[in-house]
Protein backbone atom coordinates (compact mmCIF):
# COMPACT_ATOMS: atom_id res chain seq x y z
CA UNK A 1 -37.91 103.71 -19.84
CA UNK A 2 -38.68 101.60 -17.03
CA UNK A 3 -35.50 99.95 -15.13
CA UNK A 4 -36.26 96.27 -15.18
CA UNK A 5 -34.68 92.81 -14.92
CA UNK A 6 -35.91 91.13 -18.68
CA UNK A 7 -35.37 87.00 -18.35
CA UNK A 8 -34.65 85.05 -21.19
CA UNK A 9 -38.61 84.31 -22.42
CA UNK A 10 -39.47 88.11 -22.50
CA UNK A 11 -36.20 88.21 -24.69
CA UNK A 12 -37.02 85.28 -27.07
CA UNK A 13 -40.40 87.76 -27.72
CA UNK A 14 -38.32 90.38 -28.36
CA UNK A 15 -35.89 88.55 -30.65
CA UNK A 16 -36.51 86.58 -33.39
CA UNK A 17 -33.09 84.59 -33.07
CA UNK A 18 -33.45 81.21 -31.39
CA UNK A 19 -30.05 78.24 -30.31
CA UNK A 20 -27.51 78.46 -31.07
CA UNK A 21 -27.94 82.54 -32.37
CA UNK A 22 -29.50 83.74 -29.46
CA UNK A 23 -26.37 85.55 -27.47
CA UNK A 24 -28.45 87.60 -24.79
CA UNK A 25 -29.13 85.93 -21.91
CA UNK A 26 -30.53 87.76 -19.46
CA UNK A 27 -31.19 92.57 -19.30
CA UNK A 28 -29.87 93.77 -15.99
CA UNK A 29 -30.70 97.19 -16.76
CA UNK A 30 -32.48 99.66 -18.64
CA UNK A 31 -32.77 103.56 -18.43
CA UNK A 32 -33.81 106.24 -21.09
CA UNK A 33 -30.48 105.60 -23.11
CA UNK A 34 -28.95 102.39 -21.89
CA UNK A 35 -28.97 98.74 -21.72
CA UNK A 36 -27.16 96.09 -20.16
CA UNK A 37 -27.48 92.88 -20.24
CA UNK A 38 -25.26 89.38 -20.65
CA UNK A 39 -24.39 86.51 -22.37
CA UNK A 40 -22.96 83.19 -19.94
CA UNK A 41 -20.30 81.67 -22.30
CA UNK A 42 -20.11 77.82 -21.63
CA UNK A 43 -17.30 75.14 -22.83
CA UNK A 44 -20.83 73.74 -24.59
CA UNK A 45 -21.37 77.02 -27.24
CA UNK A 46 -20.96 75.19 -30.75
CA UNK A 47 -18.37 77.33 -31.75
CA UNK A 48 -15.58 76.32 -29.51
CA UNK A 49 -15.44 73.11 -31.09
CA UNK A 50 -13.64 74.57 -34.36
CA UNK A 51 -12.45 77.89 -32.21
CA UNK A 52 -10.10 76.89 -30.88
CA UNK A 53 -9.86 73.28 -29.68
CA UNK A 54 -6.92 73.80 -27.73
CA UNK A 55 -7.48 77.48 -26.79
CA UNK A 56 -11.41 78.49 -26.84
CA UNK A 57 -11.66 81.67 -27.84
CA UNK A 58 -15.31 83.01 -28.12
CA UNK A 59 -14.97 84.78 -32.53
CA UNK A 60 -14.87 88.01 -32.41
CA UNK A 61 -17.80 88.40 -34.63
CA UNK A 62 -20.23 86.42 -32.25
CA UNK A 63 -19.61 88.88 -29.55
CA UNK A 64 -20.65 91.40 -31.77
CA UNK A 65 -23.78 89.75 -33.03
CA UNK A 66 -24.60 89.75 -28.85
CA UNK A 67 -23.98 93.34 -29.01
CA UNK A 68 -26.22 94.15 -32.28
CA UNK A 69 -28.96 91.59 -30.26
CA UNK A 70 -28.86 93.84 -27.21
CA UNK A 71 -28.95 97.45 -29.17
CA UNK A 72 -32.10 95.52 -30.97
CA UNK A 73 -34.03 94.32 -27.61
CA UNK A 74 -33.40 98.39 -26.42
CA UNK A 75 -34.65 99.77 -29.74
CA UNK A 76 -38.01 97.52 -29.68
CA UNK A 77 -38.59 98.39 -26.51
CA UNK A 78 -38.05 101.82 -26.91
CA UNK A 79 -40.76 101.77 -29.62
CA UNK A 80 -43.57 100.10 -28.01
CA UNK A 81 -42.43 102.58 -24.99
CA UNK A 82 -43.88 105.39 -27.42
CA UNK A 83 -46.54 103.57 -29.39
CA UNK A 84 -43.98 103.50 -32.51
CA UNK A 85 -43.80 99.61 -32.60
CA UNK A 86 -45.44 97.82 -35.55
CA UNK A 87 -45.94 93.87 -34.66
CA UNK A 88 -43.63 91.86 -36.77
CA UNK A 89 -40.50 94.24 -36.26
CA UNK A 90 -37.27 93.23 -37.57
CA UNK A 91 -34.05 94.67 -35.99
CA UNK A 92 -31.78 95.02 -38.79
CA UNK A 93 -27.75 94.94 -39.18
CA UNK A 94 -26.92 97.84 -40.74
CA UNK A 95 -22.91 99.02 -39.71
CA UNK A 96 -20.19 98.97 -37.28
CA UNK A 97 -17.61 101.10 -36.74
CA UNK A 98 -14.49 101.86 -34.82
CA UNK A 99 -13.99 98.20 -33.83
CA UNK A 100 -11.49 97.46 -31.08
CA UNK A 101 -11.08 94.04 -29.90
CA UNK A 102 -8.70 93.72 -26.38
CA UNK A 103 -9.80 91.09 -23.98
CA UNK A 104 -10.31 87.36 -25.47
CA UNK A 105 -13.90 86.25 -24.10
CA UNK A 106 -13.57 82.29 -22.93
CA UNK A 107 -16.03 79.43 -21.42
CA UNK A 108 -16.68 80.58 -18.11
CA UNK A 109 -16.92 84.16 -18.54
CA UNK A 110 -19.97 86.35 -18.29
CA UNK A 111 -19.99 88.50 -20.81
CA UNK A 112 -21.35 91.75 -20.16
CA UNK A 113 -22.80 93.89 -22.75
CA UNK A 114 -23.71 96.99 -23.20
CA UNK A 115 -25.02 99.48 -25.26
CA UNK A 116 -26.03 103.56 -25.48
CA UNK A 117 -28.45 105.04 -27.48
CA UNK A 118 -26.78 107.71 -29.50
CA UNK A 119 -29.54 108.74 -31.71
CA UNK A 120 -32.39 107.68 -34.20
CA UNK A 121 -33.13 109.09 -37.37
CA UNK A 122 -35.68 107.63 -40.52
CA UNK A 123 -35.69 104.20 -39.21
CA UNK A 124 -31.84 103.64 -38.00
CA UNK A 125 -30.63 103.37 -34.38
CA UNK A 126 -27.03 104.17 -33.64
CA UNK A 127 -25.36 103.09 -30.39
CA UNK A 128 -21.93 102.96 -28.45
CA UNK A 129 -21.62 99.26 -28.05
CA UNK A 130 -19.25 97.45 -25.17
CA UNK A 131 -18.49 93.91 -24.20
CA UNK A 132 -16.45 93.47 -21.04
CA UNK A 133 -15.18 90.59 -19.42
CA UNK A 134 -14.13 90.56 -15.34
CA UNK A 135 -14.23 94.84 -15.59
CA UNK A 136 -11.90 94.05 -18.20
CA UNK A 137 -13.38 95.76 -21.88
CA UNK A 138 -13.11 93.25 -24.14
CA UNK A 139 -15.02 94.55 -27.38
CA UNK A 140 -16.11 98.73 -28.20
CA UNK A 141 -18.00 99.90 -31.12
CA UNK A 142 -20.15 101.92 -32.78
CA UNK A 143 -23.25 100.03 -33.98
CA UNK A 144 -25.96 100.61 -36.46
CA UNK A 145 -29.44 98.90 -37.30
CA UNK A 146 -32.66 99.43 -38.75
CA UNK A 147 -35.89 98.29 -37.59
CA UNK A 148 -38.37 97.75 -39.84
């Protein structure tokens, strides 16, 4: 795959998600089984309203939803890379595993995300997810989805 910069209107063609769901910002880089990518985490994100006033805290499960949206944008790609892409594509949640949270992600940071393309088989992608903070990990995985 071509190593290329994608900005955030290329993604919102890739993705379906829109504010305040969309959690990719900007692809740094992609290679033949890789992409990176980030997500700028403001004070403004809705969810540090309720989490937590007094200690924003970016949940847990938002930074994996950035990491699911990243796998997905590599998987499209991928497909219309070898004519496999059907217009309308949905990427799919399908399974995590292996969860380890160890870095709290706050307003300010740039969260950097990452994922590797372990394999693809019927329909379902499976990737090595990572969100780091600062060179600090903050979030590995293993990922599933489906697109379809």
């Amino acid at each position: 795959m071509t190593n290329r910069i994608i900005e955030i209107d290329e993604i919102k063609q890739i993705l379906p998600h829109r504010y305040p769901f969309l959690l990719v910002d900007r692809v740094t880089e992609i290679t033949d089984n890789k992409i990176t990518g980030y997500k700028n985490v403001t004070i403004n994100e809705e969810f540090f309203n309720g989490h937590f006033p007094d200690f924003p805290v970016m949940p847990g499960v938002l930074i994996i939803e950035a990491l699911a949206q990243i796998s997905g944008i590599f998987g499209i790609l991928k497909m219309k890379e070898d004519g496999t892409y059907k217009e309308g594509l949905k990427t799919l949640f399908t399974g995590i595993n292996n969860v380890k949270f160890s870095h709290p992600v706050r307003p300010g940071d740039r969260l950097i995300l990452e994922a590797e393309f372990v394999k693809q088989k019927m329909g379902i992608w499976w990737f090595n997810v990572f969100a780091k903070v600062d060179d600090k990990l903050a979030v590995k995985a293993e990922l599933s989805a489906a697109l379809k």
